[in-house]
N, C-alpha and C. Protein backbone atom coordinates (compact mmCIF):
# COMPACT_ATOMS: atom_id res chain seq x y z
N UNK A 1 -254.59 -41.00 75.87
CA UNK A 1 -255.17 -39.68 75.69
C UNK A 1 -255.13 -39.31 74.20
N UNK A 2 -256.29 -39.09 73.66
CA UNK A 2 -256.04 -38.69 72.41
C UNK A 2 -256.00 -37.06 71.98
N UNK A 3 -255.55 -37.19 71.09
CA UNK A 3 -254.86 -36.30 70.21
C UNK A 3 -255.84 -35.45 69.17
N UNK A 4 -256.48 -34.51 69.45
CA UNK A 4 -257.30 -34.00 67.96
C UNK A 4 -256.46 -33.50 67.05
N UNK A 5 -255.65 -32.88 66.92
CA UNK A 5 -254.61 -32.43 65.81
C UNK A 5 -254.03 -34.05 64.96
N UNK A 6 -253.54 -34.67 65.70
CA UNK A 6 -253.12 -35.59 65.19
C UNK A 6 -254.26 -36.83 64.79
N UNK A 7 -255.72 -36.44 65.30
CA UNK A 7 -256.71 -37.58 64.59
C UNK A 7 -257.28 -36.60 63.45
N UNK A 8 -256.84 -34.98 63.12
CA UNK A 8 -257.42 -34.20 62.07
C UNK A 8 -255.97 -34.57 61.50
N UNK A 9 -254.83 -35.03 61.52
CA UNK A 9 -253.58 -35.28 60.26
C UNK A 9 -253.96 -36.93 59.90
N UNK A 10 -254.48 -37.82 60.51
CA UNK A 10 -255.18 -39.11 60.60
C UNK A 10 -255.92 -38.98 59.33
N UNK A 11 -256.72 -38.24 59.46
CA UNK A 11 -258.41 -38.77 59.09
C UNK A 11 -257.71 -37.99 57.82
N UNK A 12 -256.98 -36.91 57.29
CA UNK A 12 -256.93 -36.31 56.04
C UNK A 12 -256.14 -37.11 55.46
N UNK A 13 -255.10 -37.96 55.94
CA UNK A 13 -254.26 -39.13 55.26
C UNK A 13 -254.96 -39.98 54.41
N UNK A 14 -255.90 -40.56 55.25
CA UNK A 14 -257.17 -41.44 55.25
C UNK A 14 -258.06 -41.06 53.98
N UNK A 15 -258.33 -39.97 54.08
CA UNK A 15 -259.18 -39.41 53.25
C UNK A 15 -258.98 -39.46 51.93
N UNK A 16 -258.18 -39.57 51.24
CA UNK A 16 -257.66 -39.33 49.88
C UNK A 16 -256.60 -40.46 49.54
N UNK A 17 -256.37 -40.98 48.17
CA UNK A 17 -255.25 -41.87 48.09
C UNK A 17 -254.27 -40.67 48.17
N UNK A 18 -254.08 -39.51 47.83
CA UNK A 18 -253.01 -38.63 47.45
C UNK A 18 -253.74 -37.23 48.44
N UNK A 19 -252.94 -37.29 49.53
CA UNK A 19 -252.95 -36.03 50.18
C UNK A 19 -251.76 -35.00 50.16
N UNK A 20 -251.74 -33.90 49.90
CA UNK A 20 -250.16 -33.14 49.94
C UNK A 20 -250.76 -32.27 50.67
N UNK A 21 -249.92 -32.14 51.90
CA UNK A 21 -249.78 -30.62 52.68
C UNK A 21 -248.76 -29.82 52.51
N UNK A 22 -250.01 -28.35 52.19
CA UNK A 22 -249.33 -27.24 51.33
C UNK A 22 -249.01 -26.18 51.72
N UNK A 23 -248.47 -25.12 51.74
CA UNK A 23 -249.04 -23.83 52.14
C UNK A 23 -249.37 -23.17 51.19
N UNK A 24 -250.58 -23.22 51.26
CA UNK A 24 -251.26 -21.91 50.76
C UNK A 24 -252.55 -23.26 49.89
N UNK A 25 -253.38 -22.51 48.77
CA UNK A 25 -254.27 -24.06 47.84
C UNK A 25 -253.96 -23.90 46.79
N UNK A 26 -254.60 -24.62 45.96
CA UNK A 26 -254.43 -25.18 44.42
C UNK A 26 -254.83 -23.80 43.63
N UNK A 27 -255.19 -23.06 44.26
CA UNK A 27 -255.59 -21.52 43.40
C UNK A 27 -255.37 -20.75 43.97
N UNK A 28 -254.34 -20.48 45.39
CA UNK A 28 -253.43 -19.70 45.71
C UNK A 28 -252.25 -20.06 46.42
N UNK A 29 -251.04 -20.56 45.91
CA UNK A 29 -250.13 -21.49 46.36
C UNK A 29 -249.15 -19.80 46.86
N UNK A 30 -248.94 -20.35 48.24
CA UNK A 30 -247.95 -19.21 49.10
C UNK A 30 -246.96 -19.66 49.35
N UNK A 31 -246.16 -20.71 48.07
CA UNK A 31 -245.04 -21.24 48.44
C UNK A 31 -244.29 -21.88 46.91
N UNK A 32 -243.33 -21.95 46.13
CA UNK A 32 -242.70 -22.59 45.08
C UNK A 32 -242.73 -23.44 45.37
N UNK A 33 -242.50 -24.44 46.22
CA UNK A 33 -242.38 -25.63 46.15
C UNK A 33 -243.62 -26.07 46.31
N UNK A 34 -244.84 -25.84 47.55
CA UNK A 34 -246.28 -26.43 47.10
C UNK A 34 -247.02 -26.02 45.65
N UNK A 35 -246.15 -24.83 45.47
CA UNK A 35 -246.81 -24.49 43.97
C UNK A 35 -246.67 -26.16 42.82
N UNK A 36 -245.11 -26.04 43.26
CA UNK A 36 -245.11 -26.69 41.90
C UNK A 36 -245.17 -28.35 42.33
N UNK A 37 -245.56 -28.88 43.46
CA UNK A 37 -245.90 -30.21 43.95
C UNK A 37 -247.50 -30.44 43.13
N UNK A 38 -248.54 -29.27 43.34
CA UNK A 38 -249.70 -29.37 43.23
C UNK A 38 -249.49 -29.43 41.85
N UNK A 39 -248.85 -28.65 41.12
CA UNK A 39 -248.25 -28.37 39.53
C UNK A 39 -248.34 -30.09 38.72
N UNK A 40 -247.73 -30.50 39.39
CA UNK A 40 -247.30 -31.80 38.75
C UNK A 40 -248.40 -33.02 39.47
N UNK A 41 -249.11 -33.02 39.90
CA UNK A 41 -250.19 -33.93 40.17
C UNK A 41 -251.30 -33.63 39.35
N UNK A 42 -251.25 -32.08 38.58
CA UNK A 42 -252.30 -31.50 38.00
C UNK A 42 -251.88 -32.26 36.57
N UNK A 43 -251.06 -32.06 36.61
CA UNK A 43 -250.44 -32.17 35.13
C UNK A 43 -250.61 -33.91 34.87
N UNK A 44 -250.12 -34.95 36.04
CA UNK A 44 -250.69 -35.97 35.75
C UNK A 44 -252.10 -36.27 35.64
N UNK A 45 -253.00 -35.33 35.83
CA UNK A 45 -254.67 -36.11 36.33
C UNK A 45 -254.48 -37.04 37.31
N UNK A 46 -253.66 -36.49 38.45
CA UNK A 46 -254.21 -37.51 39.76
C UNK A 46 -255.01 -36.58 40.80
N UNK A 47 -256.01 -36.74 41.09
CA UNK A 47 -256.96 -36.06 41.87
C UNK A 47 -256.01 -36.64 43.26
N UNK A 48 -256.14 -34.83 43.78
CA UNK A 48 -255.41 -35.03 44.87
C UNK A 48 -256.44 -34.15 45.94
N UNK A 49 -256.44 -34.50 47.01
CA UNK A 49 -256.60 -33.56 48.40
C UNK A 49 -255.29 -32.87 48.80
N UNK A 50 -256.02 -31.54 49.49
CA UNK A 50 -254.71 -30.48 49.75
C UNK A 50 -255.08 -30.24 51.14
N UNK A 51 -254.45 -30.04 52.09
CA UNK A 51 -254.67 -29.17 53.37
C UNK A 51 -253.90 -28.35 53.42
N UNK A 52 -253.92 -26.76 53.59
CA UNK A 52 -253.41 -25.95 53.85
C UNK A 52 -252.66 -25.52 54.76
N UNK A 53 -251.52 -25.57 55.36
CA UNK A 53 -250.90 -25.54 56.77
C UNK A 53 -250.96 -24.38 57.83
N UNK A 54 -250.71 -23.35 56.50
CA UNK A 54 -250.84 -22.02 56.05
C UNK A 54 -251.99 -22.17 57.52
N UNK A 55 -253.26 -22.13 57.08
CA UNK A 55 -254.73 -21.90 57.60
C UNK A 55 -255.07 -23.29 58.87
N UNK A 56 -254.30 -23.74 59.22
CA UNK A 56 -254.19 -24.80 60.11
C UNK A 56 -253.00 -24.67 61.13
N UNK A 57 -252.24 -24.03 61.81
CA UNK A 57 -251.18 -23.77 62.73
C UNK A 57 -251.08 -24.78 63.27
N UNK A 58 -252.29 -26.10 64.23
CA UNK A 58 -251.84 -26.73 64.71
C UNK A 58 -251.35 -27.96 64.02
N UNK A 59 -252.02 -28.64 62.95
CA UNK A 59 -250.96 -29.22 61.77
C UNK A 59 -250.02 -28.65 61.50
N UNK A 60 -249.65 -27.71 60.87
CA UNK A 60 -248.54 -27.14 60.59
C UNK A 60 -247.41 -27.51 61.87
N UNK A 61 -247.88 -27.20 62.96
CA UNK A 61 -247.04 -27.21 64.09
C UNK A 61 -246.58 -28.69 64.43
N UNK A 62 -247.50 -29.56 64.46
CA UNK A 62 -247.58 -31.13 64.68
C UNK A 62 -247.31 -31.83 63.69
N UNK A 63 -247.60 -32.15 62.43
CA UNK A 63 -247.34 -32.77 61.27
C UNK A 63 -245.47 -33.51 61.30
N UNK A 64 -244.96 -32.03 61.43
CA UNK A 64 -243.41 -32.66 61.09
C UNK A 64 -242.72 -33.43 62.05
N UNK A 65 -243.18 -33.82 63.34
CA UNK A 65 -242.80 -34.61 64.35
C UNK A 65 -243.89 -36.16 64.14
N UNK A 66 -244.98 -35.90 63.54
CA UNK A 66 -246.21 -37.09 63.26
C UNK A 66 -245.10 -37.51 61.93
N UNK A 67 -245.14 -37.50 60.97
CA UNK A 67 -244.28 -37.50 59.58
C UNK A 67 -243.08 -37.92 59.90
N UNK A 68 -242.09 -37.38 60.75
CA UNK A 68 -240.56 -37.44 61.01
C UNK A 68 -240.00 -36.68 59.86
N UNK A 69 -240.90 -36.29 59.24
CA UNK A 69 -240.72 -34.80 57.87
C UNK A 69 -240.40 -33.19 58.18
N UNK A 70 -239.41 -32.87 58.03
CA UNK A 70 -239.54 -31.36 58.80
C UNK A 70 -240.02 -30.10 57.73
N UNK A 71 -240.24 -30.69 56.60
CA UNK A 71 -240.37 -29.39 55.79
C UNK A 71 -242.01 -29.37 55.22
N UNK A 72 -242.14 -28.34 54.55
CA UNK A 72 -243.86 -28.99 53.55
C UNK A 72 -242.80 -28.35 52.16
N UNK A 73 -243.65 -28.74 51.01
CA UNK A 73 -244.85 -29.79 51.30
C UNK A 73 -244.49 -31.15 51.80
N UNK A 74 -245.53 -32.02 51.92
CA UNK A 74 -245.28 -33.17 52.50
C UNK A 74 -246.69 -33.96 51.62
N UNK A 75 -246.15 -35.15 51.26
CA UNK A 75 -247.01 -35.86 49.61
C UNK A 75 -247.05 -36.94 50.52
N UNK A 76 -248.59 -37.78 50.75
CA UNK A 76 -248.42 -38.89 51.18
C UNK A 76 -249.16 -39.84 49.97
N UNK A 77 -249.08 -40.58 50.08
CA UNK A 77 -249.99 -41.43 48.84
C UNK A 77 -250.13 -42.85 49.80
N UNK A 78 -251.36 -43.08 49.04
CA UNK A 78 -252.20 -44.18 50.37
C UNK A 78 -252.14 -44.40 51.44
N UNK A 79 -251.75 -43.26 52.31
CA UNK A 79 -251.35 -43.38 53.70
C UNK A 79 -250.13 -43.08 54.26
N UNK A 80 -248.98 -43.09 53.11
CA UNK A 80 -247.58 -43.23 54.16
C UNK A 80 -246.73 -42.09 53.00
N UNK A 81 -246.31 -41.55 54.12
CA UNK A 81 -245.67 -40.25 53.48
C UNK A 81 -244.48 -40.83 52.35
N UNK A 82 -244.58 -39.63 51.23
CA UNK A 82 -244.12 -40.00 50.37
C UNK A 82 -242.59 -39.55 49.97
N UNK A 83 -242.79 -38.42 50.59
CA UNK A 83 -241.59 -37.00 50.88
C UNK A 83 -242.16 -35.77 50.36
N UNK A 84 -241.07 -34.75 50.67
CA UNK A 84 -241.39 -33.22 49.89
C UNK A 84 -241.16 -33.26 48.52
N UNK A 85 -240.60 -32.17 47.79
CA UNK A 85 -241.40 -31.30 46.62
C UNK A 85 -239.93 -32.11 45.69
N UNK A 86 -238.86 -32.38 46.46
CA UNK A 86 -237.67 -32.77 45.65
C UNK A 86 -237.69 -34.08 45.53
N UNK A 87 -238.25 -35.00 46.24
CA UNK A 87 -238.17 -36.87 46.30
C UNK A 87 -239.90 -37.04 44.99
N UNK A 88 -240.34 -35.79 45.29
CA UNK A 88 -241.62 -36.16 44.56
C UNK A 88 -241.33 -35.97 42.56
N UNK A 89 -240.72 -34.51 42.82
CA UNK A 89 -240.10 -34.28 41.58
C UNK A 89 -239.10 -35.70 40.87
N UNK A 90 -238.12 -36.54 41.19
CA UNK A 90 -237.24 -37.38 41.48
C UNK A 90 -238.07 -38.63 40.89
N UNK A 91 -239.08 -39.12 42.09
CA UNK A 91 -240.07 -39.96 41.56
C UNK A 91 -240.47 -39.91 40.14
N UNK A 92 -241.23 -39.35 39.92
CA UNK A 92 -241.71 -38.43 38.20
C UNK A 92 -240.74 -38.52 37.10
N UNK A 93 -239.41 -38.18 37.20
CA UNK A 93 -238.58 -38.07 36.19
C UNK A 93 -238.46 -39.90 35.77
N UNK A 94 -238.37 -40.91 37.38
CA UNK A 94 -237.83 -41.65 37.16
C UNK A 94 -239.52 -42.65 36.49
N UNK A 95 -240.53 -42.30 36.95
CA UNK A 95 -241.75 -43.05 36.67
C UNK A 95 -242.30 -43.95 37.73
N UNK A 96 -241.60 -43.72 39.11
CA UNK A 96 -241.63 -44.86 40.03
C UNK A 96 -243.05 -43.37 40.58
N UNK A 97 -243.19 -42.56 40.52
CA UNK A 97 -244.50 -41.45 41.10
C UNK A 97 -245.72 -42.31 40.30
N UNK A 98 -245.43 -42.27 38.68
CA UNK A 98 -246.57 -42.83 38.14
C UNK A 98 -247.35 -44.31 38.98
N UNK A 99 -246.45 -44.93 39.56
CA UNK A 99 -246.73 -46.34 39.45
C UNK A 99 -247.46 -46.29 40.57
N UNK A 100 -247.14 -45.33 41.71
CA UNK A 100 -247.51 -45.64 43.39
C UNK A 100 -249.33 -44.87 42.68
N UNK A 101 -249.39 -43.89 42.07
CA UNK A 101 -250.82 -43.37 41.80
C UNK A 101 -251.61 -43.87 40.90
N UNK A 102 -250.97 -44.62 40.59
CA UNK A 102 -252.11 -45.27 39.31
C UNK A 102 -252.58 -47.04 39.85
């Protein structure tokens, strides 16, 4: 039996090398931590896709059991989740973020 929530968290994975689910978007972030996730992808020039969770309830609701992630944001890069706003920050300092996006 399939799943539309979980073939609409599918297909947005899919969609982008760099998807982050946020709450709130890139020009109105309703959260510090998606603020400053989107912050630092900007700042590298990696074109990213955003879904809003915020404006999506049933992602929001489904995502963190699909993921095994309980918080947002949630950063996947080419498909496989990457972590939230602190493993992403972490990545970056160390240069191992640069390497998975470029």
């Amino acid at each position: 039996m399939s799943n539309p929530t979980i073939e609409k968290i599918e297909h947005a994975i899919k969609s982008s090398k760099v998807v982050l689910f946020v709450k709130g978007t890139p020009n109105a972030p309703m959260c510090g931590f998606s603020k400053a996730v989107m912050g630092l992808f900007e700042q590298m020039n990696v074109p990213f896709k955003t879904v809003d969770v915020l404006s999506n309830p049933d992602i929001r609701a489904s995502l963190p059991e699909y993921s095994q992630w309980p918080t947002f944001p949630q950063v996947f890069i080419d498909g496989k989740l990457v972590g939230g706003s602190d493993i992403v920050h972490e990545m970056h300092e160390s240069g191992e973020l640069q390497k998975l996006v470029s």
